[in-house]
Protein backbone atom coordinates (compact mmCIF):
# COMPACT_ATOMS: atom_id res chain seq x y z
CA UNK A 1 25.90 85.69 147.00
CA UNK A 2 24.34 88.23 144.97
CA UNK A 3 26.31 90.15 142.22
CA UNK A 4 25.82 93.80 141.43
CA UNK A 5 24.46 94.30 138.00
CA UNK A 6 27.29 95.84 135.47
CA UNK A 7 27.21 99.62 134.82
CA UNK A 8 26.41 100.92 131.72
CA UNK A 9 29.44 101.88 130.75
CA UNK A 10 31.21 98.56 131.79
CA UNK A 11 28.72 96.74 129.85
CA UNK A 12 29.55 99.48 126.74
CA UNK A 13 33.52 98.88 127.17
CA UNK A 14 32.76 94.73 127.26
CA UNK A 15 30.70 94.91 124.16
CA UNK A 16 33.49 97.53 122.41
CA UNK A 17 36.44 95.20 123.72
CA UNK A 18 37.65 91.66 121.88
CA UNK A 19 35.39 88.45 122.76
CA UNK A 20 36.15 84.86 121.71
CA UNK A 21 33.35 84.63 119.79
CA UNK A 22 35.43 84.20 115.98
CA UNK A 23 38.07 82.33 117.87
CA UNK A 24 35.93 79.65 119.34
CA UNK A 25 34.02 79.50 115.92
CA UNK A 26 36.72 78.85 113.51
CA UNK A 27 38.28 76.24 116.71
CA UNK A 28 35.25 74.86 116.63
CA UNK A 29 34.08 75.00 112.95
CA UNK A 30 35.24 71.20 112.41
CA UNK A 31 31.57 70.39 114.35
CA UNK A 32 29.28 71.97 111.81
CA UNK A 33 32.00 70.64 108.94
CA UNK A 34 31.36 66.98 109.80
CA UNK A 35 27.85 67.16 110.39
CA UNK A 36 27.39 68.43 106.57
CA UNK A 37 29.94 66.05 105.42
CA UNK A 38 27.89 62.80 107.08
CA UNK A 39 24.54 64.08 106.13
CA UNK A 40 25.97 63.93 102.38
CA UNK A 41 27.39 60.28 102.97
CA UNK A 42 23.92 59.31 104.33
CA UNK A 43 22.41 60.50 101.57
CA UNK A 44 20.05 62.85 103.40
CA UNK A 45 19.26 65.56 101.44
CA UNK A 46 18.78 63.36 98.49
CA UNK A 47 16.14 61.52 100.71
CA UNK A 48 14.20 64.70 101.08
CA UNK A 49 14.16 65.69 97.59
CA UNK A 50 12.57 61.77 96.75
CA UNK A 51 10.38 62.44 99.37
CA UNK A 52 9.29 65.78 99.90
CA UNK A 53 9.09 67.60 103.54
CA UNK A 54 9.16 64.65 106.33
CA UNK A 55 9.11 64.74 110.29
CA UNK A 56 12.13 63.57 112.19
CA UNK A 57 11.08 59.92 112.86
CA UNK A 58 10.31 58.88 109.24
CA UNK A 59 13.18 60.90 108.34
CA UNK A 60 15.18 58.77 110.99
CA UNK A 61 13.78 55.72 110.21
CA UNK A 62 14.66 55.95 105.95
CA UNK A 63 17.87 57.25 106.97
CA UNK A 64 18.55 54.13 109.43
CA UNK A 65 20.07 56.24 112.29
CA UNK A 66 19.49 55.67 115.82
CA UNK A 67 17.00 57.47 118.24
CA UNK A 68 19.38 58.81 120.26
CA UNK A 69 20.58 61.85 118.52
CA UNK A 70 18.86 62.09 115.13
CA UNK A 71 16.82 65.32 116.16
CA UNK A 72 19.72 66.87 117.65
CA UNK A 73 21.12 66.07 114.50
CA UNK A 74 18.61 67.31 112.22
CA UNK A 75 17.95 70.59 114.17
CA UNK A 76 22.02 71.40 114.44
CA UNK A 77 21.02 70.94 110.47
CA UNK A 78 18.57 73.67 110.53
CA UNK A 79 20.47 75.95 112.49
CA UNK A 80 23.84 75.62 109.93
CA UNK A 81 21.71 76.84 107.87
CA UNK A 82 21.59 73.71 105.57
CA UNK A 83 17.95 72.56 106.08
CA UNK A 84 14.48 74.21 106.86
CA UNK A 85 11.52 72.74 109.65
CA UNK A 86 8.01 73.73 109.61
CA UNK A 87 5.57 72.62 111.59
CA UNK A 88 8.00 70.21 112.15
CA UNK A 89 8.66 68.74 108.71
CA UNK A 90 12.27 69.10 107.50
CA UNK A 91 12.68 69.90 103.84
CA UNK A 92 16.06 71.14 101.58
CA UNK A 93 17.10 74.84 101.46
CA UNK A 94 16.86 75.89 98.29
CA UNK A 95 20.56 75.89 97.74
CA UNK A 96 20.61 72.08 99.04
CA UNK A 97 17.50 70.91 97.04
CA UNK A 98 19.64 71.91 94.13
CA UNK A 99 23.26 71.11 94.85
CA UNK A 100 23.67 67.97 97.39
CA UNK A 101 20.39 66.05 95.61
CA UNK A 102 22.62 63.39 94.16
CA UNK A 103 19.84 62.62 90.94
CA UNK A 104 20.45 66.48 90.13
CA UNK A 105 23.56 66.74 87.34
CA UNK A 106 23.95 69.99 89.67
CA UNK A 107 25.46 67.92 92.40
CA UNK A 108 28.65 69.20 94.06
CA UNK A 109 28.54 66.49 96.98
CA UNK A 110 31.24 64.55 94.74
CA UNK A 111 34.34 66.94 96.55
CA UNK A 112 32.26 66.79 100.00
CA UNK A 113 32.08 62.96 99.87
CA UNK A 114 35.71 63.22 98.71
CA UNK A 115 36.44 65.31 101.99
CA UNK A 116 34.48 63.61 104.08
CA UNK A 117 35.99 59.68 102.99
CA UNK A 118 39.84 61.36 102.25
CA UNK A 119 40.73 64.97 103.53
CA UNK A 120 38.94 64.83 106.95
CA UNK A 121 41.36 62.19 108.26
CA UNK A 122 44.51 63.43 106.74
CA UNK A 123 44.05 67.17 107.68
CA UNK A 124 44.17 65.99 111.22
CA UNK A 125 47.85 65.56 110.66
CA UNK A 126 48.48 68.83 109.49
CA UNK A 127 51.08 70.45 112.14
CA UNK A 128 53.05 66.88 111.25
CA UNK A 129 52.86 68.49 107.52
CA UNK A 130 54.00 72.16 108.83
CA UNK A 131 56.97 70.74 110.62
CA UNK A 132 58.21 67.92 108.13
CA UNK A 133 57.31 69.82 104.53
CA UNK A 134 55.87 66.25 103.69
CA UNK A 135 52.62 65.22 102.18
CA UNK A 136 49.70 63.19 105.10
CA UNK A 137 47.79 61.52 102.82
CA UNK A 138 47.58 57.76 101.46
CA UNK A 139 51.80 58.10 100.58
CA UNK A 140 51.98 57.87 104.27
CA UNK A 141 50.70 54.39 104.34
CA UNK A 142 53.27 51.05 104.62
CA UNK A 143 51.72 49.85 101.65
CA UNK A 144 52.07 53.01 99.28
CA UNK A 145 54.64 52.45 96.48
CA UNK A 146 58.12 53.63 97.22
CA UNK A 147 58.60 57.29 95.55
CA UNK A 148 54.83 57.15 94.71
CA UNK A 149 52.17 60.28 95.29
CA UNK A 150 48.72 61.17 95.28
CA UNK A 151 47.51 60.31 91.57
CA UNK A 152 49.96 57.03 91.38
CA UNK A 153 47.45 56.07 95.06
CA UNK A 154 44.10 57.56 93.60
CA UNK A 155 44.51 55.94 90.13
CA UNK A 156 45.50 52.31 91.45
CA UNK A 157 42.37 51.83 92.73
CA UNK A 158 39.06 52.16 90.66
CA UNK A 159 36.65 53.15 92.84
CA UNK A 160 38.81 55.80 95.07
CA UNK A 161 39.23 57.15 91.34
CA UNK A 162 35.83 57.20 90.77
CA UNK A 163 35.00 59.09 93.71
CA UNK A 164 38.19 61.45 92.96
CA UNK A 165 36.79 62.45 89.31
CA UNK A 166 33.00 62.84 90.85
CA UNK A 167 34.90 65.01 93.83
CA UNK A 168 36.37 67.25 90.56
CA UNK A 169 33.33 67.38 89.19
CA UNK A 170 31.78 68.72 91.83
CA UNK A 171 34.73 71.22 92.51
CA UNK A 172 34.53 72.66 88.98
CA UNK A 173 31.00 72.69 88.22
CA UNK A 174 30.45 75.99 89.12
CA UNK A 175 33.71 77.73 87.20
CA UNK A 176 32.33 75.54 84.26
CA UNK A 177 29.02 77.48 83.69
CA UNK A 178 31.30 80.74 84.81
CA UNK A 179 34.04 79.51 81.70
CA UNK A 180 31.28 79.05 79.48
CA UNK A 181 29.51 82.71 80.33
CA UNK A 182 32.80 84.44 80.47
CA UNK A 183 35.38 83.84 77.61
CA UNK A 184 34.84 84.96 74.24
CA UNK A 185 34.23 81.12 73.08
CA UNK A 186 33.14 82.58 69.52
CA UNK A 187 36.37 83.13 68.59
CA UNK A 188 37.88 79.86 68.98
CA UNK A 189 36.67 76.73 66.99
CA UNK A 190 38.37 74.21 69.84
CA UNK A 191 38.82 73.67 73.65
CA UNK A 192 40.77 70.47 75.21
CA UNK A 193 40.51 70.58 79.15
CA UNK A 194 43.76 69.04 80.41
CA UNK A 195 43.72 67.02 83.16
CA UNK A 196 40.27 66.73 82.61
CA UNK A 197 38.69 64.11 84.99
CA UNK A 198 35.09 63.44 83.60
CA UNK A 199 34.75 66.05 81.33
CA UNK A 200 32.53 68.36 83.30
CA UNK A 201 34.17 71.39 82.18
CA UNK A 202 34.43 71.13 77.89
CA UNK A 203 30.69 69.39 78.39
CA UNK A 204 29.57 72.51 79.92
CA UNK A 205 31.76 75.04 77.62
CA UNK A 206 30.48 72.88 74.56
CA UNK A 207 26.80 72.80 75.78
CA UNK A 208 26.78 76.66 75.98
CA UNK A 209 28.75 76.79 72.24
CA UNK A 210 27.22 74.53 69.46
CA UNK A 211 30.24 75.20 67.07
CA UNK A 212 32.68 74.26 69.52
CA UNK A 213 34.89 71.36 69.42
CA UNK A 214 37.47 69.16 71.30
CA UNK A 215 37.73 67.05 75.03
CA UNK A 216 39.28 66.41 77.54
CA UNK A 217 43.19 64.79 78.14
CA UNK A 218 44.14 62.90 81.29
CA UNK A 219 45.93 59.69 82.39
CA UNK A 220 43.82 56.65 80.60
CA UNK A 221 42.41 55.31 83.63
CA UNK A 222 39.86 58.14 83.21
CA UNK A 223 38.92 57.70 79.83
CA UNK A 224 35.59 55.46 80.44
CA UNK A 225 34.45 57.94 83.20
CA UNK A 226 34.80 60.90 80.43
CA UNK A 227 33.12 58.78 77.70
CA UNK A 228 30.43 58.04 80.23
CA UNK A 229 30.05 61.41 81.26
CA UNK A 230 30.10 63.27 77.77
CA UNK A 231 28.02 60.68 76.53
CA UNK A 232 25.32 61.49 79.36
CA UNK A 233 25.65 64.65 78.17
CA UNK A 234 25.05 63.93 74.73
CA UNK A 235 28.16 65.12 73.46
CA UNK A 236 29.93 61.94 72.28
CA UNK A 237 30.62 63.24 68.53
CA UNK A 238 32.00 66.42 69.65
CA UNK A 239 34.19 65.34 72.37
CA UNK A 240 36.78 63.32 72.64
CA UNK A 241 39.06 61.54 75.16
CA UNK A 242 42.69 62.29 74.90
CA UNK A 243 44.89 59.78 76.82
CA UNK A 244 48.36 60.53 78.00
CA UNK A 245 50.47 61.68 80.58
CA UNK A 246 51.22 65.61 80.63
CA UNK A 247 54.67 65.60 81.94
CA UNK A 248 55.67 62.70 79.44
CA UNK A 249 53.46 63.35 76.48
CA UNK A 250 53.42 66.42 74.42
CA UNK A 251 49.65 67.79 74.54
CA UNK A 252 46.85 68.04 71.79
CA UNK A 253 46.69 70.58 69.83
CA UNK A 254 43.53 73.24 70.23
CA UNK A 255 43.17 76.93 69.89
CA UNK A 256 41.98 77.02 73.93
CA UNK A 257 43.82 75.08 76.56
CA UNK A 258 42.15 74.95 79.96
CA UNK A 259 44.02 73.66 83.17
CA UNK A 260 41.54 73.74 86.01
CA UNK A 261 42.66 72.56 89.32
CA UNK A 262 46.03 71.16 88.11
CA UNK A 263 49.27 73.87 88.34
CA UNK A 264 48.54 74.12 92.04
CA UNK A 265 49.60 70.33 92.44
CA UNK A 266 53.05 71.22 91.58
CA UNK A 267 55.82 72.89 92.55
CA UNK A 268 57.46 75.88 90.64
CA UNK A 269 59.36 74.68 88.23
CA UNK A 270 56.85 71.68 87.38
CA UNK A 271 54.53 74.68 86.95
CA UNK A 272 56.81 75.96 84.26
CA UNK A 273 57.04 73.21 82.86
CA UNK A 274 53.42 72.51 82.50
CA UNK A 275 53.12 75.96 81.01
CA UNK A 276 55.52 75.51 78.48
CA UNK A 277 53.65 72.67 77.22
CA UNK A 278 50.86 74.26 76.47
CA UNK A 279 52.38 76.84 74.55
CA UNK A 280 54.29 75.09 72.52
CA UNK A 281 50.59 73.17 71.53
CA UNK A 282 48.85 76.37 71.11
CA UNK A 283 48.62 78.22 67.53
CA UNK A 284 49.52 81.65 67.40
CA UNK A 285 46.63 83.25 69.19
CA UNK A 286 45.06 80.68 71.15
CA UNK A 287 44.47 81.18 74.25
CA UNK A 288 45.43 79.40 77.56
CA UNK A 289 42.98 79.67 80.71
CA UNK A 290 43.91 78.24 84.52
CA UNK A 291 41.80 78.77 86.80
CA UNK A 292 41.34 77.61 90.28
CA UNK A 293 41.52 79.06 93.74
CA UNK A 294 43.55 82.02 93.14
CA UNK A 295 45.09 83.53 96.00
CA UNK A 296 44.67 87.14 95.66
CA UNK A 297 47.29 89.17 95.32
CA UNK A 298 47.33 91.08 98.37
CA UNK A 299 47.64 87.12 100.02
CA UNK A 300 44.42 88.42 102.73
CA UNK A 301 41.29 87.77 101.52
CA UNK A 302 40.90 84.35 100.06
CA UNK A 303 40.67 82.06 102.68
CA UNK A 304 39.97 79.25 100.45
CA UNK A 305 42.64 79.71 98.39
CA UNK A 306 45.14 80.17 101.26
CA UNK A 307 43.76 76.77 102.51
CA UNK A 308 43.26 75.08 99.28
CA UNK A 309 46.95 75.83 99.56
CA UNK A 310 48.03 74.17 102.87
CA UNK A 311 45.29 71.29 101.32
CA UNK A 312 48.64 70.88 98.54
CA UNK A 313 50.94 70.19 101.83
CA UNK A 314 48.96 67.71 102.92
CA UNK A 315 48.45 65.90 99.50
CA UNK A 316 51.64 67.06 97.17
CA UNK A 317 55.40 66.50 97.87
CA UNK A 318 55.50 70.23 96.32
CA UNK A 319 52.43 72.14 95.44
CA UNK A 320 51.08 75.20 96.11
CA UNK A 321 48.85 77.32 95.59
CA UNK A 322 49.40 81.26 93.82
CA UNK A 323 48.90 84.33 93.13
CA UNK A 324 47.19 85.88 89.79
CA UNK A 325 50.91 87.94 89.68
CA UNK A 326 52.61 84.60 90.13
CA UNK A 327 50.88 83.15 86.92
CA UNK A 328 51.08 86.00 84.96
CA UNK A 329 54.81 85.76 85.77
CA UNK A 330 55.18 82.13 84.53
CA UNK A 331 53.30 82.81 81.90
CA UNK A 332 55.74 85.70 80.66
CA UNK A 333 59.22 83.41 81.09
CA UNK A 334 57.49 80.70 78.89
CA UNK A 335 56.58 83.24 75.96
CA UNK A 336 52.81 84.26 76.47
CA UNK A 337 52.50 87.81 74.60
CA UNK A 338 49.91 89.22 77.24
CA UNK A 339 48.21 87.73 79.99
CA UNK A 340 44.99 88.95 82.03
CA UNK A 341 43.13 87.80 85.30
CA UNK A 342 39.18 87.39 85.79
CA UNK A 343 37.09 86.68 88.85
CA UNK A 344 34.88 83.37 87.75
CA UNK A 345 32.83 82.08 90.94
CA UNK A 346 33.20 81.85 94.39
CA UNK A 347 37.26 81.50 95.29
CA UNK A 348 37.78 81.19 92.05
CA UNK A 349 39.40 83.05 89.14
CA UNK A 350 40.95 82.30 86.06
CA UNK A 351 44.60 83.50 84.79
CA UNK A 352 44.00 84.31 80.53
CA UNK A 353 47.29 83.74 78.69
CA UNK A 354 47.66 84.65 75.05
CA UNK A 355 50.12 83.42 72.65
């Protein structure tokens, strides 16, 4: 049967009224998500920066997919925006030549391949995680220690550590080179990250700032993938790895403190208590920086952060995510004089506290 076209003004009133356009996107967004994630575990966009543009069946074929769906795959590629074709030929964006070729030392794939081999699978448990208040990750297992959580899991097992410190390397690589550009660096002779993973964060402050000194401190496990890092970095006589346990230990002594990525695993008064810590190992001016998806304070624009946050359900018995306000507020009831907040990159920020 034929159908009468729409009038004008019913076709104005659809195009003015809701669709489900951004509803079926966001439902749907876990598509495009997983096709990035497995063309960083196959190693594609490394393949094309070894070698250079290539057409979808030699790209296939050094890839070792199947037939079937490789082109679909490639092209749903191209249209997310994550690789170009011409004439054919598929080549990196300009943004993936640089950031998912895994020879670059600008590789972020480390949290992606992280996501892809760890947070994929557990976030599909998330309503269990709204309802019960309890973590969905590898504590869920039969053969998790009784009482244990995320790092006793991660740093039991070497290589699942490996790929956790590459995964925070590739998380804070970007806020390093923003840390480095953005504090006033001459005024401090020392920096010791803490909870420091492989180091990418003093490297890249102490790159930037010949006269600075310091490292990194974090449970010993990680000290030969800091040592191997800084070293690769050629800072193995300014650097140093600081082992210990930051709930148990006190920490080192520096005029800068940095805690990237670490109050958010904890809950409140754990945060406190991390806080306190570092002030008490501060001198009298120095200067303690956190920084990591801050939520912003209005709690409506940072979508990462507000995720990052539900991302602490599924992996912490307690953590959260926060507000700049919130930290500023810790920071007050453990003694910091004055305390400021800067945008760095991205979702992230850093909270400045001064003793």
């Amino acid at each position: 049967m034929a159908t009468q076209p729409m009038s004008t003004d019913a076709a104005s009133a659809q195009a003015q009224g809701p669709t489900p356009d951004a509803i079926m996107q966001l439902g749907m967004a876990f598509w495009g998500s997983k096709a990035l994630l497995s063309a960083v575990e196959l190693g594609l966009f490394s393949e094309l920066c070894a070698a250079g543009p290539l057409d979808a069946e030699a790209l296939r074929e050094r890839l070792g997919l199947h037939a079937r769906s490789a082109r679909d795959f490639f092209d749903a590629l191209v249209a997310l925006g994550m690789l170009e074709r011409d004439d054919g030929r598929y080549e990196n964006t300009p943004a993936t030549e640089l950031f998912l070729d895994r020879a670059k030392p600008s590789y972020i794939g480390g949290i992606l391949e992280m996501a892809n081999a760890r947070l994929f699978g557990f976030w599909n448990s998330l309503s269990e995680g709204l309802r019960s208040g309890e973590p969905q990750n590898e504590v869920k297992s039969a053969d998790s220690e009784p009482g244990g959580g995320l790092f006793d899991a991660l740093y039991a097992d070497p290589e699942r550590l490996r790929g956790f410190a590459k995964g925070m390397t590739g998380i804070s690589m970007g806020a390093a080179h923003a840390l480095a550009a953005s504090f006033p660096w001459e005024r401090y002779q020392s920096v010791i990250d803490v909870g420091c993973a492989e180091g990418c964060v003093p490297a890249q402050i102490a790159l930037a700032h010949e006269h600075l000194g310091g490292g990194g401190f974090d449970l010993p496990p990680i000290g030969p993938l800091f040592d191997d890092h800084v070293a690769a970095a050629g800072l193995g006589e300014r650097l140093r790895f600081y082992p210990g346990d930051f709930f148990a230990d006190p920490l080192p002594q520096a005029d800068v403190l940095v805690m990237g990525h670490i109050l958010h695993d904890w809950n409140a008064d754990e945060k406190r208590t991390l806080l306190d810590k570092a002030y008490a190992a501060l001198p009298d001016g120095g200067a303690l920086i956190v920084y990591e998806a801050i939520i912003d304070d209005d709690r409506r624009e940072n979508a990462f952060g507000l995720l990052m946050s539900l991302n602490m359900l599924i992996e912490t018995p307690g953590g959260f995510d926060y507000t700049a306000e919130d930290c500023k507020g810790w920071m007050r009831d453990v003694g910091f004089s004055d305390s400021y907040a800067r945008p760095l990159v991205g979702p992230d920020s850093m909270v400045v506290g001064i003793k």
